[in-house]
C-alpha atoms as a PDB file:
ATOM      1  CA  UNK A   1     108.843 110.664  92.987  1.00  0.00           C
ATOM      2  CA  UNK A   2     111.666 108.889  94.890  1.00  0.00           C
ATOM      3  CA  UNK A   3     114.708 109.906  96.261  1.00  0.00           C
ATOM      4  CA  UNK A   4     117.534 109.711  93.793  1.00  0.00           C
ATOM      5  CA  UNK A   5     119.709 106.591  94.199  1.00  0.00           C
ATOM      6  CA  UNK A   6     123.724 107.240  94.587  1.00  0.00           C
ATOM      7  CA  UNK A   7     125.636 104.736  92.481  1.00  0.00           C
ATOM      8  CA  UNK A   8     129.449 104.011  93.468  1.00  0.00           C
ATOM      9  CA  UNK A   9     131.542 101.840  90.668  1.00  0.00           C
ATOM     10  CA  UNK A  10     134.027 100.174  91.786  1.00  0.00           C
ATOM     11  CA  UNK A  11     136.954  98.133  89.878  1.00  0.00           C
ATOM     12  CA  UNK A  12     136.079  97.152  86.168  1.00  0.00           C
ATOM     13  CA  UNK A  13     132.360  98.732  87.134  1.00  0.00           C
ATOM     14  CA  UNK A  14     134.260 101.613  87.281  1.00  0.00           C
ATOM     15  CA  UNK A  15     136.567 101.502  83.940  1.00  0.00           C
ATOM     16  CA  UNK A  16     133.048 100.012  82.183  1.00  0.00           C
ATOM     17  CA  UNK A  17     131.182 103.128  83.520  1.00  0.00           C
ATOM     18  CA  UNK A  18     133.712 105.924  83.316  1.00  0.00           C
ATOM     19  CA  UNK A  19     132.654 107.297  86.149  1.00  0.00           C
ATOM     20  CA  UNK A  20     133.601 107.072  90.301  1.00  0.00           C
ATOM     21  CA  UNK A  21     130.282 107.960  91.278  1.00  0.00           C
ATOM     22  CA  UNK A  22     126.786 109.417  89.632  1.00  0.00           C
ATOM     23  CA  UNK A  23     123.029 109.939  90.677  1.00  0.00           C
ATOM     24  CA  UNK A  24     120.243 107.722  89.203  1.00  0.00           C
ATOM     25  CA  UNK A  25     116.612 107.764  89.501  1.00  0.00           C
ATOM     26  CA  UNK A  26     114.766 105.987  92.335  1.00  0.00           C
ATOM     27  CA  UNK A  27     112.154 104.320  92.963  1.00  0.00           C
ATOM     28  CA  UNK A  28     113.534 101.025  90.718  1.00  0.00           C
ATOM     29  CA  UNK A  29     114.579  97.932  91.611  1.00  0.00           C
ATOM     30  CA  UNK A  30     118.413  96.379  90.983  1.00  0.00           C
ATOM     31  CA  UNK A  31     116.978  94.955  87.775  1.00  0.00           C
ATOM     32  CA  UNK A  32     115.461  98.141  86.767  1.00  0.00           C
ATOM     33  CA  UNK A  33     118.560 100.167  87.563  1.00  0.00           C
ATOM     34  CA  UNK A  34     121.257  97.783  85.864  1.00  0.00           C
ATOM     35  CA  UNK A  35     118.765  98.269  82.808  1.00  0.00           C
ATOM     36  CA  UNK A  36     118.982 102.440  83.422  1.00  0.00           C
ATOM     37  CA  UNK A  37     122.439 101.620  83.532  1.00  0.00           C
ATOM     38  CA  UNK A  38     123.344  99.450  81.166  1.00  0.00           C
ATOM     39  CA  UNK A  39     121.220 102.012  78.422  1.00  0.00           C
ATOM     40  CA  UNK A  40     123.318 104.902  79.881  1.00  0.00           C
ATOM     41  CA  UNK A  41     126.578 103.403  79.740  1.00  0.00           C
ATOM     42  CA  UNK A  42     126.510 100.761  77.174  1.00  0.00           C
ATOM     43  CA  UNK A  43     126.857  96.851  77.163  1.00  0.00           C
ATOM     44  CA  UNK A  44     130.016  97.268  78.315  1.00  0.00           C
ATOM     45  CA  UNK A  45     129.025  97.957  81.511  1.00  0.00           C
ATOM     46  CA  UNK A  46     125.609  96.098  80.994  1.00  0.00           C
ATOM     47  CA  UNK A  47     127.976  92.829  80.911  1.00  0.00           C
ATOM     48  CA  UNK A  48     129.345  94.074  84.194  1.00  0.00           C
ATOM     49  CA  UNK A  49     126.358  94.337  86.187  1.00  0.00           C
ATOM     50  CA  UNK A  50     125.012  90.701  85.099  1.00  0.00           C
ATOM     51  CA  UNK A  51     127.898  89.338  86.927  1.00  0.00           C
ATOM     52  CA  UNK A  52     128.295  92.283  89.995  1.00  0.00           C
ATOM     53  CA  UNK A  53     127.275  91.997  93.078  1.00  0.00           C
ATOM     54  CA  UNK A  54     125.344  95.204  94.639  1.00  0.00           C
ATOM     55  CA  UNK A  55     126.101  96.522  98.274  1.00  0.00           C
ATOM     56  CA  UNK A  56     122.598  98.811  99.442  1.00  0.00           C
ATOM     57  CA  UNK A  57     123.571 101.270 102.327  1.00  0.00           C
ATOM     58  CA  UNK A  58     126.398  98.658 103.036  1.00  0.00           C
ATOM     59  CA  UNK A  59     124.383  95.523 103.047  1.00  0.00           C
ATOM     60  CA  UNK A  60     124.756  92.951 100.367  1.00  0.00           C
ATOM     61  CA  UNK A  61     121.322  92.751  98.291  1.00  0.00           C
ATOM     62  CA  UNK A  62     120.300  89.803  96.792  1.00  0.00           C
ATOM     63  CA  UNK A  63     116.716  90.432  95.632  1.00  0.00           C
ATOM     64  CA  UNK A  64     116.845  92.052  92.302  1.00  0.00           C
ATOM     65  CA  UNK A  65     113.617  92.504  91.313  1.00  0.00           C
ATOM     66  CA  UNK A  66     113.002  94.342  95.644  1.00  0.00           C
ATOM     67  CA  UNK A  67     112.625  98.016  95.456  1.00  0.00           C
ATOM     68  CA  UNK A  68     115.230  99.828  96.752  1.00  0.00           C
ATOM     69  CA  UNK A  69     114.867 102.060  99.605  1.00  0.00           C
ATOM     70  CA  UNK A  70     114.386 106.123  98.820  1.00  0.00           C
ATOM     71  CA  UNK A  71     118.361 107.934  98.655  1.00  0.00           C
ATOM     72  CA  UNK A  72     120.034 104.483  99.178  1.00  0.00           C
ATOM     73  CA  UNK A  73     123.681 103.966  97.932  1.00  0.00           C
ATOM     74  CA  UNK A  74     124.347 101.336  95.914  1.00  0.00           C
ATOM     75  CA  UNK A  75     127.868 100.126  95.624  1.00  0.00           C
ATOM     76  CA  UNK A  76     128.524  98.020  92.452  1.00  0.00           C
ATOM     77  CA  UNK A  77     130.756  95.551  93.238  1.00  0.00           C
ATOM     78  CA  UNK A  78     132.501  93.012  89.700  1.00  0.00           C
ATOM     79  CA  UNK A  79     133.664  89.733  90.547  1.00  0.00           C
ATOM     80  CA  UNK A  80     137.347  90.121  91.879  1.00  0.00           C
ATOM     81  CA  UNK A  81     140.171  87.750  90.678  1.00  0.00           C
ATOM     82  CA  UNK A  82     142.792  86.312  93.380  1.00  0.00           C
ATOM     83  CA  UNK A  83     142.554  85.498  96.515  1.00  0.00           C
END
């Protein structure tokens, strides 16, 4: 089994999720986890993580469907208005 994965919400993430910060399985990819996520949470925060943008130990990630690396963080990251 893989290292657990440490999520950090951040913005509306965060008021969609309820939570600052929580564990989730590894192993998956950012598809596979915004699903884990979305079924955890709700479609509230489902709808948030279709638009977010994901930070992996600090690095923006662009390949969803990439595993991700054992114990990484992932920082989820909602559009941001202004400027």
């Amino acid at each position: 089994m893989s290292a657990e994965l440490t999520i950090r919400y951040f913005a509306a993430a965060r008021a969609a999720a309820g939570v600052r910060e929580e564990p989730a399985p590894g192993g998956l990819s950012l598809d596979e986890l915004a699903d884990v996520l979305g079924i955890r949470h709700g479609e509230r925060l489902a709808a948030v993580l279709k638009v977010a943008s994901f930070l992996v130990d600090g690095v923006v990630q662009h390949d969803r469907e990439q595993p991700l690396p054992p114990a990484a963080t992932v920082d989820v990251l909602p559009p941001f208005a202004g400027g």
